[in-house]
C-alpha atoms as a PDB file:
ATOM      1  CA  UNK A   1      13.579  -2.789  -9.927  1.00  0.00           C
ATOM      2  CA  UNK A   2      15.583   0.106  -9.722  1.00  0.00           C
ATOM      3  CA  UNK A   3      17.824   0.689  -6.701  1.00  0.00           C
ATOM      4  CA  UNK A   4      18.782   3.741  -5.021  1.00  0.00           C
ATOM      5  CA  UNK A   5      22.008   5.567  -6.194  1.00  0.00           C
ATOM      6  CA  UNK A   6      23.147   8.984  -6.711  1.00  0.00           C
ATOM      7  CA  UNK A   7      21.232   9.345  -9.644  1.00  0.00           C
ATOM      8  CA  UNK A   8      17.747   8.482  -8.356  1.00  0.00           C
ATOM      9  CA  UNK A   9      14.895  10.649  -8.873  1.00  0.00           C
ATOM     10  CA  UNK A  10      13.293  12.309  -6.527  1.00  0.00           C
ATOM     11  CA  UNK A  11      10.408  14.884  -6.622  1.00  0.00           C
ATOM     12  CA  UNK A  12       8.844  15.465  -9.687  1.00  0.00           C
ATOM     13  CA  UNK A  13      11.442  13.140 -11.872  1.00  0.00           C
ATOM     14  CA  UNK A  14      10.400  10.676  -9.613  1.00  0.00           C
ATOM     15  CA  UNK A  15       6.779  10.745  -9.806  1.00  0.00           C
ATOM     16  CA  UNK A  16       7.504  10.812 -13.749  1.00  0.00           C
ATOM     17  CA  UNK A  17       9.482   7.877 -13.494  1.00  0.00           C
ATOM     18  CA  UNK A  18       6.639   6.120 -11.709  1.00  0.00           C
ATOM     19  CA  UNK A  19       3.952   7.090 -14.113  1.00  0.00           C
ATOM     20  CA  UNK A  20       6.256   5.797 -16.823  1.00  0.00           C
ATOM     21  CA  UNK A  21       6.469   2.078 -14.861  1.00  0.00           C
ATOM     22  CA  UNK A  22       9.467   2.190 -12.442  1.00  0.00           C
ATOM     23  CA  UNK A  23       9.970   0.523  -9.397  1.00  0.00           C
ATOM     24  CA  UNK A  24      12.165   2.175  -7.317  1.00  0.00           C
ATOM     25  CA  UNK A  25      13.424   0.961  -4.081  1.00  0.00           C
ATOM     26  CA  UNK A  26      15.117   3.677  -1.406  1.00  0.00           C
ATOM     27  CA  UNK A  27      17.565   1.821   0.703  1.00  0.00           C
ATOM     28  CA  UNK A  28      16.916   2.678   4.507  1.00  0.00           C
ATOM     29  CA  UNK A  29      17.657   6.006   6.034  1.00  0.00           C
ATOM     30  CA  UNK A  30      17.238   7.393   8.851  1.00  0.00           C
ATOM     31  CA  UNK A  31      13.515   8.924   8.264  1.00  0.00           C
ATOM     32  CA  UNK A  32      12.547   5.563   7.279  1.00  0.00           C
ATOM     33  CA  UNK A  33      14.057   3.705  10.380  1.00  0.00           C
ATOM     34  CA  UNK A  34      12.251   6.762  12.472  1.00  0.00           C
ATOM     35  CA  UNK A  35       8.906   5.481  10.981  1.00  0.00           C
ATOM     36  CA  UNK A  36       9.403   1.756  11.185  1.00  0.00           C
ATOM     37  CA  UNK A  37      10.336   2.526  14.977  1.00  0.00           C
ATOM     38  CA  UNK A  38       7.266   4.493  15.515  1.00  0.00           C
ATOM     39  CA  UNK A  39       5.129   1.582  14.045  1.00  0.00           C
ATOM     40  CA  UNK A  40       6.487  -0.976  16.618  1.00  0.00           C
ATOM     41  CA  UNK A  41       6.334   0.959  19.298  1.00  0.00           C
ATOM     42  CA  UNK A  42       2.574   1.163  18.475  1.00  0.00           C
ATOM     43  CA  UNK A  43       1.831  -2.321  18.355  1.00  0.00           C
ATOM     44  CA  UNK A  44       4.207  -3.051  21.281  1.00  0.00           C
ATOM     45  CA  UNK A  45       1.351  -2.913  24.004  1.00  0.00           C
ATOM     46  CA  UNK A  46      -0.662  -6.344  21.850  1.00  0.00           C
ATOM     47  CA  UNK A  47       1.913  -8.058  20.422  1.00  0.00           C
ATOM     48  CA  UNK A  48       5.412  -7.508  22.207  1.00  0.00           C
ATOM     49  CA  UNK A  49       7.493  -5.241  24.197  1.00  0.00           C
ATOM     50  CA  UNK A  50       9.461  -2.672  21.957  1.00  0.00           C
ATOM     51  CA  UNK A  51      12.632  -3.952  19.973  1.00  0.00           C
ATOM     52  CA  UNK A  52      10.908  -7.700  20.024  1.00  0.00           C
ATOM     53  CA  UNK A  53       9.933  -7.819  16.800  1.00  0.00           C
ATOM     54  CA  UNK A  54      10.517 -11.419  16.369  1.00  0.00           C
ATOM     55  CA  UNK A  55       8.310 -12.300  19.065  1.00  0.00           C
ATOM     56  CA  UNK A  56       5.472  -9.969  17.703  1.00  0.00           C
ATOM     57  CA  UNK A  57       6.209 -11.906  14.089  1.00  0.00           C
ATOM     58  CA  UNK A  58       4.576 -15.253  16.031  1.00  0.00           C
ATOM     59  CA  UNK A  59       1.766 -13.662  17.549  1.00  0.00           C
ATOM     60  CA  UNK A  60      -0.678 -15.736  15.409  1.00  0.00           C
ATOM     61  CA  UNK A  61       1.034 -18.815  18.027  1.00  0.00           C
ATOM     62  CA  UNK A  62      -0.669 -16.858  21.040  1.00  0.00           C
ATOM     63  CA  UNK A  63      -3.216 -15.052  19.388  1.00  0.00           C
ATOM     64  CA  UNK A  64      -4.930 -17.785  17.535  1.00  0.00           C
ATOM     65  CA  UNK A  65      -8.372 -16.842  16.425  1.00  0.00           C
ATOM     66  CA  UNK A  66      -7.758 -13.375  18.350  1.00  0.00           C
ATOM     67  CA  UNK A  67      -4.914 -12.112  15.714  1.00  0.00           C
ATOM     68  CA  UNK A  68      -7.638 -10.319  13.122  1.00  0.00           C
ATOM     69  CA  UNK A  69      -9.413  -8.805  16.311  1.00  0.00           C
ATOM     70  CA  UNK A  70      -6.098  -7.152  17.140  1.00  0.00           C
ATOM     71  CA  UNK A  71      -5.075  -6.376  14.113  1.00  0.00           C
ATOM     72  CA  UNK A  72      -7.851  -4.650  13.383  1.00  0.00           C
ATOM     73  CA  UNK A  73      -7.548  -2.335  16.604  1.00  0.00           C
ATOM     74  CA  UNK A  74      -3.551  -1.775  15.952  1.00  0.00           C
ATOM     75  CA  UNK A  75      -4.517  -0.484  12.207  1.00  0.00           C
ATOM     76  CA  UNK A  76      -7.005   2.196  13.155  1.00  0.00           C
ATOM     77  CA  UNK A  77      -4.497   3.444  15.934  1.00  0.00           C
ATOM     78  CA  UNK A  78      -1.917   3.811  13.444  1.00  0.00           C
ATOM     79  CA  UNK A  79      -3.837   5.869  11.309  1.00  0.00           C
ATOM     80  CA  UNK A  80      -4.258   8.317  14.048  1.00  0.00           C
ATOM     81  CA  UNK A  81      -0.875   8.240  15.782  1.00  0.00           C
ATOM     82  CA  UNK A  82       0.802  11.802  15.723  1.00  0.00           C
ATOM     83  CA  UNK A  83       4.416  10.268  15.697  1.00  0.00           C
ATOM     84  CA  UNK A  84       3.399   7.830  13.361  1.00  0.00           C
ATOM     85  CA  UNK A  85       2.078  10.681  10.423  1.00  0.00           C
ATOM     86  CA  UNK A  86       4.420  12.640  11.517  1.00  0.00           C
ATOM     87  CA  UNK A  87       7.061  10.401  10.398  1.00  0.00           C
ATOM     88  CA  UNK A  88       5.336   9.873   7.154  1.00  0.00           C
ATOM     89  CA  UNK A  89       5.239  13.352   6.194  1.00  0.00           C
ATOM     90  CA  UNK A  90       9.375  13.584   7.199  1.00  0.00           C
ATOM     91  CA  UNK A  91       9.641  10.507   4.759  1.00  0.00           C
ATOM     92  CA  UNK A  92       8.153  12.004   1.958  1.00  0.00           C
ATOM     93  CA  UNK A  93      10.441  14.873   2.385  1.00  0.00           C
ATOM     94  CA  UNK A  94      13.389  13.182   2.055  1.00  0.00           C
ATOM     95  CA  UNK A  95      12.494  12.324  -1.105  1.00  0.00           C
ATOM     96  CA  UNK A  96      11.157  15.424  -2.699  1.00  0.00           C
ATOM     97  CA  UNK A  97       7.957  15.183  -2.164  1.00  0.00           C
ATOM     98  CA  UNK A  98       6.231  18.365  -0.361  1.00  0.00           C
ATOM     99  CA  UNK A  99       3.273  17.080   1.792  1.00  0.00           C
ATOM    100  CA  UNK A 100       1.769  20.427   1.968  1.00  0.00           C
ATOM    101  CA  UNK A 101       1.284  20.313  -2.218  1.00  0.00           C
ATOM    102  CA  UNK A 102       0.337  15.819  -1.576  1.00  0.00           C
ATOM    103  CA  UNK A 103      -2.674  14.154  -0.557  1.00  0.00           C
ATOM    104  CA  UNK A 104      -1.767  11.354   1.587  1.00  0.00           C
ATOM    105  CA  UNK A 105      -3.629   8.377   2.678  1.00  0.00           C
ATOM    106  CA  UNK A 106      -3.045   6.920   5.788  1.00  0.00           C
ATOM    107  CA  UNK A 107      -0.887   4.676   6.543  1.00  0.00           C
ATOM    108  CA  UNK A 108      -2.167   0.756   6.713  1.00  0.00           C
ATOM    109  CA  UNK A 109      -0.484  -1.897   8.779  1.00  0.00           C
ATOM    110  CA  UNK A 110      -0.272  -4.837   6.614  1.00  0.00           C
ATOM    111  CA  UNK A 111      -0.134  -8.437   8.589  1.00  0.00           C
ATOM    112  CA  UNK A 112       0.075 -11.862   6.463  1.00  0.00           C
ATOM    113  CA  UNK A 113      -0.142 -14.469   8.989  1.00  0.00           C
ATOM    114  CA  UNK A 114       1.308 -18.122   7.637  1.00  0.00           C
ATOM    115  CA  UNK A 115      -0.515 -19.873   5.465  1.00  0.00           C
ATOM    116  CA  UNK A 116      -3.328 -17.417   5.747  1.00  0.00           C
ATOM    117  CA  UNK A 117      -3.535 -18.241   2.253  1.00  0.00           C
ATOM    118  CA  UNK A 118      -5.498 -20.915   2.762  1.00  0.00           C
ATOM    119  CA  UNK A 119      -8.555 -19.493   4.537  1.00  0.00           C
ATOM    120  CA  UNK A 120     -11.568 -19.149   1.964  1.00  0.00           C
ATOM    121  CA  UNK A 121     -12.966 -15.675   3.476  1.00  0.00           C
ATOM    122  CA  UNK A 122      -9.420 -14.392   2.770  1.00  0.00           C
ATOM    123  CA  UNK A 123      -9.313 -14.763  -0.950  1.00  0.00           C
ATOM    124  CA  UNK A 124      -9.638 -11.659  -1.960  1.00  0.00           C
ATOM    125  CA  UNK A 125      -6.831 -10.069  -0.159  1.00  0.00           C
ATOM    126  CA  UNK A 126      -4.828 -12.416  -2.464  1.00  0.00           C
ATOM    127  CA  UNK A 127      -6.494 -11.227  -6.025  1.00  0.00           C
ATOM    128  CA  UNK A 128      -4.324  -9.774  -8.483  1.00  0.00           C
ATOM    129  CA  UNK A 129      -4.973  -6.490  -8.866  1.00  0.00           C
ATOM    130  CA  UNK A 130      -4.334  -2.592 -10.207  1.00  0.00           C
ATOM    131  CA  UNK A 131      -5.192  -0.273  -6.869  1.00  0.00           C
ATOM    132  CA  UNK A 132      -7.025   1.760 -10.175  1.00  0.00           C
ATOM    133  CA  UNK A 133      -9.150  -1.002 -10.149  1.00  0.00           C
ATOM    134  CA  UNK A 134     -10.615   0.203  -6.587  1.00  0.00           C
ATOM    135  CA  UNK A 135     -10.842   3.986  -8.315  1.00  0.00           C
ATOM    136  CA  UNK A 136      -8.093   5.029  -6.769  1.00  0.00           C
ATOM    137  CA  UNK A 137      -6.302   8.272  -9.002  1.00  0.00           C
ATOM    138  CA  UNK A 138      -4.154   7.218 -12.039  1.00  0.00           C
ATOM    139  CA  UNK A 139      -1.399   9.657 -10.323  1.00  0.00           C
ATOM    140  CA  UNK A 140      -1.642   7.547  -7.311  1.00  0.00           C
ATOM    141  CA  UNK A 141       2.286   6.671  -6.046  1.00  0.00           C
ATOM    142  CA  UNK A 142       2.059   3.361  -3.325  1.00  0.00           C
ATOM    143  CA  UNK A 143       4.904   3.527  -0.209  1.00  0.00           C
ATOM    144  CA  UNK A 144       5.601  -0.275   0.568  1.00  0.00           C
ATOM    145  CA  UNK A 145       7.927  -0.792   3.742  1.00  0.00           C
ATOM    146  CA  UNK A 146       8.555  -3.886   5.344  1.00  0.00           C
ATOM    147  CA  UNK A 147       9.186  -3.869   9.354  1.00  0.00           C
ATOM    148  CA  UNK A 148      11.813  -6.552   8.977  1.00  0.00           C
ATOM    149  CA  UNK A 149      13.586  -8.751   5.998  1.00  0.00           C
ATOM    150  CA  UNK A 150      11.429 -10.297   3.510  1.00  0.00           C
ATOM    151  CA  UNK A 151      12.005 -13.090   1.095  1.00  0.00           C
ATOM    152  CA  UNK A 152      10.082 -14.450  -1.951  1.00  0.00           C
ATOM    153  CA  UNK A 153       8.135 -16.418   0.292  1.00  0.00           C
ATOM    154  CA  UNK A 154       6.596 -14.106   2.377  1.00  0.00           C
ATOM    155  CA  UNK A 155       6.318 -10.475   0.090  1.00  0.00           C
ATOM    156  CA  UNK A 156       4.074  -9.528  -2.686  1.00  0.00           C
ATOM    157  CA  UNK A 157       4.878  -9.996  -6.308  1.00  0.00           C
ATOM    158  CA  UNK A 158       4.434  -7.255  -9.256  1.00  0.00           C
ATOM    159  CA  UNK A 159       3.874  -7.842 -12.927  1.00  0.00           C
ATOM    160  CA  UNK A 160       5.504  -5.197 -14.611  1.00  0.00           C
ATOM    161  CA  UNK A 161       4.932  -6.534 -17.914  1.00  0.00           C
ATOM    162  CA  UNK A 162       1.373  -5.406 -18.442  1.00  0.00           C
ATOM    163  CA  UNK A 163       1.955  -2.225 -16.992  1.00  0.00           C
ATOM    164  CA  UNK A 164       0.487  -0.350 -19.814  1.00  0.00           C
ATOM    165  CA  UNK A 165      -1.470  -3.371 -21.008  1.00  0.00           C
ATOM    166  CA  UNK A 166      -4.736  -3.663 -20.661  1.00  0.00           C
ATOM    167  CA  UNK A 167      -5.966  -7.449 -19.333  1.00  0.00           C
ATOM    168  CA  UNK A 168      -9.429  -8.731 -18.705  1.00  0.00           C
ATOM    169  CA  UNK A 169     -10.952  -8.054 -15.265  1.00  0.00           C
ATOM    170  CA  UNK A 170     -13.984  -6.996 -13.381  1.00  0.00           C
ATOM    171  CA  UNK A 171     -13.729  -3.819 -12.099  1.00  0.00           C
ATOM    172  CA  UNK A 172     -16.526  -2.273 -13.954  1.00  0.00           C
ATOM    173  CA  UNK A 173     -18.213  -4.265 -10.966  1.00  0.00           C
ATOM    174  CA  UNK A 174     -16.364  -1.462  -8.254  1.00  0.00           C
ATOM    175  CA  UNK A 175     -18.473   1.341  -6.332  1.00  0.00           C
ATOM    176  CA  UNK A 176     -16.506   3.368  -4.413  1.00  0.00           C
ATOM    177  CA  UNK A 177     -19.487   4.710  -2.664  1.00  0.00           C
ATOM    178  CA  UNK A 178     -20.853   1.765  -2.391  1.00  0.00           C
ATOM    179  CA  UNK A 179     -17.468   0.818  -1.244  1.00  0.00           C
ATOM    180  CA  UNK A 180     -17.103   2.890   1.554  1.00  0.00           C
ATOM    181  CA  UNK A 181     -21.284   2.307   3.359  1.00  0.00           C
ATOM    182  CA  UNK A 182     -20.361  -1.488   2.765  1.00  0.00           C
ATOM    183  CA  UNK A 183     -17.124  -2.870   2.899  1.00  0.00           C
ATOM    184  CA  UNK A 184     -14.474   0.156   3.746  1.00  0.00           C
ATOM    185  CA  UNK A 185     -10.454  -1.151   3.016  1.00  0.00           C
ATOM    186  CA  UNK A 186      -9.060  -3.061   5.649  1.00  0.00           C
ATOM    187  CA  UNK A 187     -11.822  -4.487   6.886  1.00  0.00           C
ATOM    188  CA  UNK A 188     -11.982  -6.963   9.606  1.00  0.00           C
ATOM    189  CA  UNK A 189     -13.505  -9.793   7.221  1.00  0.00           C
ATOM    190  CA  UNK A 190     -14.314 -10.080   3.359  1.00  0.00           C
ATOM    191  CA  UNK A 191     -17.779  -9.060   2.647  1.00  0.00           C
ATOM    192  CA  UNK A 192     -19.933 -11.955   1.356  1.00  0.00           C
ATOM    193  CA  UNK A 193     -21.336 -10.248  -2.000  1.00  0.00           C
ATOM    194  CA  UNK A 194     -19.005  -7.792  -2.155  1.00  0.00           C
ATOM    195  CA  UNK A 195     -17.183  -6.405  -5.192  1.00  0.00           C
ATOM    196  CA  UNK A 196     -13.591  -7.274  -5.374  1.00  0.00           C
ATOM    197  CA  UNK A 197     -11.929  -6.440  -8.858  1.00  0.00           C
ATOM    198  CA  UNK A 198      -9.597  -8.869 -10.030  1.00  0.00           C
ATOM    199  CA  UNK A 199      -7.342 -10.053 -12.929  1.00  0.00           C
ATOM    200  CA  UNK A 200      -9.020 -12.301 -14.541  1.00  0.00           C
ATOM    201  CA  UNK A 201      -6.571 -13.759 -16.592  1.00  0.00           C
ATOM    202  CA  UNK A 202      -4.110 -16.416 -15.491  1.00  0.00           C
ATOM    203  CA  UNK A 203      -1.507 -14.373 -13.778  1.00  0.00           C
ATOM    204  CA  UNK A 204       0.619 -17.474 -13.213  1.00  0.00           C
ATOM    205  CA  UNK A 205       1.532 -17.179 -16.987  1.00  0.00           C
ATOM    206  CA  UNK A 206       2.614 -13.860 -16.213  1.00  0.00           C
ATOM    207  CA  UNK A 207       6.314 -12.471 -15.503  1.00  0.00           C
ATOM    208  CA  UNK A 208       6.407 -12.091 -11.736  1.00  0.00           C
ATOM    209  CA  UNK A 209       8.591  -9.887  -9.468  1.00  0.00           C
ATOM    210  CA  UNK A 210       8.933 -10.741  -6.059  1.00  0.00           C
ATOM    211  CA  UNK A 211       9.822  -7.823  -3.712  1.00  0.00           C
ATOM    212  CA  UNK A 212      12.673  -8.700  -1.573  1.00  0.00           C
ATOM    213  CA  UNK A 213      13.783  -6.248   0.932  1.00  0.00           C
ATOM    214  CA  UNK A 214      15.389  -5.569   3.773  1.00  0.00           C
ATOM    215  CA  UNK A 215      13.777  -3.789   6.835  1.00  0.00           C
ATOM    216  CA  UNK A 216      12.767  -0.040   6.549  1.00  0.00           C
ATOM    217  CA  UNK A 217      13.653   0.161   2.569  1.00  0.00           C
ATOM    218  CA  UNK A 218      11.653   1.821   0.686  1.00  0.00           C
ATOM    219  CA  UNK A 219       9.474   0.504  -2.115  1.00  0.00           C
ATOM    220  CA  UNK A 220       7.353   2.672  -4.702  1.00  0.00           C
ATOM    221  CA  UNK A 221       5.277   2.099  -7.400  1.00  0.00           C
ATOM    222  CA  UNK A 222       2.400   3.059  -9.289  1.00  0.00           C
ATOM    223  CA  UNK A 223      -1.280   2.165  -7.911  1.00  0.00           C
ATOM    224  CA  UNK A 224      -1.494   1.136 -11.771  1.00  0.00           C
ATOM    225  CA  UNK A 225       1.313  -1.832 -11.670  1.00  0.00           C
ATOM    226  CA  UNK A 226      -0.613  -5.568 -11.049  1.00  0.00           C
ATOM    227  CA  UNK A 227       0.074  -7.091  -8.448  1.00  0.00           C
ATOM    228  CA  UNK A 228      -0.303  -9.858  -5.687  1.00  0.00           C
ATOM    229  CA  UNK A 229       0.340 -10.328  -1.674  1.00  0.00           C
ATOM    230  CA  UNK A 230       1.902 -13.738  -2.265  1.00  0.00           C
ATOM    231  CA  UNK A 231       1.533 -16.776  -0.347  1.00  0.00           C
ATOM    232  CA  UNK A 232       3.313 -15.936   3.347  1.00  0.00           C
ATOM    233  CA  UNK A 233       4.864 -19.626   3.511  1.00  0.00           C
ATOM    234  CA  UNK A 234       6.812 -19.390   6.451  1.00  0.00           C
ATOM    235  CA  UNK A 235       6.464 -19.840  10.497  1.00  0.00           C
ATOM    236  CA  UNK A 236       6.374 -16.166  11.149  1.00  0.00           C
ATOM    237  CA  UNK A 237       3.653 -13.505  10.420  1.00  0.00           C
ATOM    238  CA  UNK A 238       4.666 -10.754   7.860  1.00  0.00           C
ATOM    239  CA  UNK A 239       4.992  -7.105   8.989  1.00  0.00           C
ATOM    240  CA  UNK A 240       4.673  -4.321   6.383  1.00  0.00           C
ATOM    241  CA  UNK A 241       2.926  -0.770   6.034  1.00  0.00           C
ATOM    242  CA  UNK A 242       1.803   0.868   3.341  1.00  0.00           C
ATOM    243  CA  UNK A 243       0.613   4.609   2.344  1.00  0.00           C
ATOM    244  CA  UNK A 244      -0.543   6.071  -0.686  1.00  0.00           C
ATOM    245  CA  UNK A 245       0.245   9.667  -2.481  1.00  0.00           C
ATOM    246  CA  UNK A 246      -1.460  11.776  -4.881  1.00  0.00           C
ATOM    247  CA  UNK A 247       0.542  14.783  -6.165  1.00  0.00           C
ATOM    248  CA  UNK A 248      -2.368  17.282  -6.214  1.00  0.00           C
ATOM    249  CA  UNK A 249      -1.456  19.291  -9.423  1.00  0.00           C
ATOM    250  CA  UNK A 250      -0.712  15.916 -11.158  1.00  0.00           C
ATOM    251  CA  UNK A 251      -4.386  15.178 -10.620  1.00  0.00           C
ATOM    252  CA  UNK A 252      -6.149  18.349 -11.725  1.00  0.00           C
ATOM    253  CA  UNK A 253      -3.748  18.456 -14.721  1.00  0.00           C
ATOM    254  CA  UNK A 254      -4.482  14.714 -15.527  1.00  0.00           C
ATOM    255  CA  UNK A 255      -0.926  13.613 -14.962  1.00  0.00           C
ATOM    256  CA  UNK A 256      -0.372   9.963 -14.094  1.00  0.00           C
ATOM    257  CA  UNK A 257       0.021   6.310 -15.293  1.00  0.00           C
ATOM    258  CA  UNK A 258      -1.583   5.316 -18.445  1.00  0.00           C
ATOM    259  CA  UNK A 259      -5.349   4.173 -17.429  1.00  0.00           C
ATOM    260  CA  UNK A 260      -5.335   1.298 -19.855  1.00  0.00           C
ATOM    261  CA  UNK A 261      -8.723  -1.282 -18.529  1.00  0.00           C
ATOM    262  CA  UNK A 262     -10.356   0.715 -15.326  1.00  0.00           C
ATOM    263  CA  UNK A 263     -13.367   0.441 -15.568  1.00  0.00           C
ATOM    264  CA  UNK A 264     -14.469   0.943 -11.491  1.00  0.00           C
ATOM    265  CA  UNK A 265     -16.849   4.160 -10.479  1.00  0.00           C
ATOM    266  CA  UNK A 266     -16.080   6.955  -8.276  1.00  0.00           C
ATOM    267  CA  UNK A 267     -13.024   8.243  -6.761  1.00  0.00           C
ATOM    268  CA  UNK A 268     -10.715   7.831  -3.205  1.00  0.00           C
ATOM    269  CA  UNK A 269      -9.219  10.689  -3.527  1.00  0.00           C
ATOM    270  CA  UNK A 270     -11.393  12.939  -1.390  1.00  0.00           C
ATOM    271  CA  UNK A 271     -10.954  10.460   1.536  1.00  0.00           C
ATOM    272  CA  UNK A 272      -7.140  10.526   1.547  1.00  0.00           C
ATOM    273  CA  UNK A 273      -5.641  12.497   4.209  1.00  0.00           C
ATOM    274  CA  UNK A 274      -4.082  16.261   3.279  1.00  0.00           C
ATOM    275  CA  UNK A 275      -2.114  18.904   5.796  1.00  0.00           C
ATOM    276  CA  UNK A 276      -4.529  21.713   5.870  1.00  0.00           C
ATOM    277  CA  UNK A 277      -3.259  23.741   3.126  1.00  0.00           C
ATOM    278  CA  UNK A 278      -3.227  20.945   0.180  1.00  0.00           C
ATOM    279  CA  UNK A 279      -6.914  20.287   1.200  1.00  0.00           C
ATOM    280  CA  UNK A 280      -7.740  24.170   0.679  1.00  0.00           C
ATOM    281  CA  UNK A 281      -5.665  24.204  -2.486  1.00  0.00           C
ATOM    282  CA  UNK A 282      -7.655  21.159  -3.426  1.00  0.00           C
ATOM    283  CA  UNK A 283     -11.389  22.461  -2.752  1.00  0.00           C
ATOM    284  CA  UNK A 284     -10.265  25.817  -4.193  1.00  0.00           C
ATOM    285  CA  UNK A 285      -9.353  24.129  -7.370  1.00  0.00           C
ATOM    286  CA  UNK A 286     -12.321  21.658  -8.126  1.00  0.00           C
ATOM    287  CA  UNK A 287     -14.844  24.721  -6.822  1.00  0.00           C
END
């Protein structure tokens, strides 16, 4: 995983760099403190007063059976919250990446209670997995941030090595359409029936990277890279967010990671969030 350094792309070199298999991490700066801050202070009112984040990393203790309830209501307000994008957009920046030329998806809270694991209906969250699976675009960079330290035992784990190597799965199985009326990401509770592409090969004989990090660094990697939210094996719940990009000219030039065993039908990228003047751009170009 590469670190960052003086030399570390940014812009286009870095979108080439990720299309090509990097992982790059971006130590903490000051956007990405701004946007970490912003998140807490939007789940402050549920699970703690601002600046307690170790209290709001036991909330399963006093939440119990109520956690995925409030979870679920803390996600969709941080997909609206003005300070929140806001901060996304400045993040991008820093790193060369112009949101007005970017679709970006909104940002999704990520919380891996202990053990959680465990719970049959939660499987799939677990599957090993290529976000291209879910048809999301082979251009497709993924933002990871954790809100505080993680550790090998409560991250996710990548598996570079089949990068650009196709591996048996089902995602021939994935609708998007059908996607979005039935299931929609994020949602509350694994659908029963639902399609949920997975590796299908025995990842443990795999080489696998856990993601170690310290809070408000900067993760990114392609939607194409495998990968796994591992097993959170410790007392306290695991706080991350996550946002996609799409360079927009990447996409209508067919620029991206190598699309190697996707199989899945239709497309996110109309659903991801734009500024107003990528999403002309956009409808002016596929007109």
């Amino acid at each position: 995983m590469k670190g960052a350094s003086s030399d570390t792309p940014s812009g286009a070199a870095l979108r080439r760099a990720i299309y090509r298999g990097a992982i790059v991490r971006f130590d903490a700066n000051a956007a990405s403190r701004r946007l970490r801050a912003s998140i807490v202070a939007c789940m402050s009112p549920e699970l703690g007063e601002l600046g307690e984040l170790e209290r709001m990393r036991r909330c399963h203790e006093r939440l119990g059976a109520r956690l995925f309830e409030v979870v679920t209501e803390l996600r969709a307000r941080l997909t609206t919250d003005p300070r929140v994008l806001a901060d996304v957009r400045a993040l991008l920046e820093t790193h060369g990446i112009d949101p007005e030329k970017t679709a970006i998806d909104v940002p999704r809270l990520r919380v891996i209670a202990p053990f959680a694991h465990r719970i049959p209906a939660a499987a799939p969250a677990y599957f090993a997995h290529r976000d291209t699976w879910y048809a999301n675009p082979d251009a497709q960079l993924n933002w990871w941030m954790p809100l505080h330290a993680v550790s090998a035992r409560d991250t996710f784990t990548l598996h570079p090595d089949v990068f650009a190597t196709p591996i048996a799965n089902d995602s021939e199985t994935f609708d998007y359409q059908t996607w979005k009326n039935e299931v929609g990401f994020q949602a509350r509770h694994s659908k029963v029936g639902a399609s949920y592409p997975r590796a299908l090969v025995d990842v443990g004989a795999l080489r696998a990277v856990p993601v170690v990090a310290r809070a408000a660094e900067v993760i990114v990697f392609s939607g194409a890279h495998l990968h796994r939210t591992g097993d959170n094996e410790t007392n306290r719940a695991r706080f991350s967010v996550d946002f996609r990009t799409v360079d927009l000219a990447d996409d209508r030039a067919g620029v991206g990671a190598p699309d190697v065993d996707d199989r899945s039908r239709g497309c996110t990228l109309a659903d991801y969030e734009m500024t107003s003047t990528s999403r002309s751009a956009e409808r002016g170009a596929r007109s």
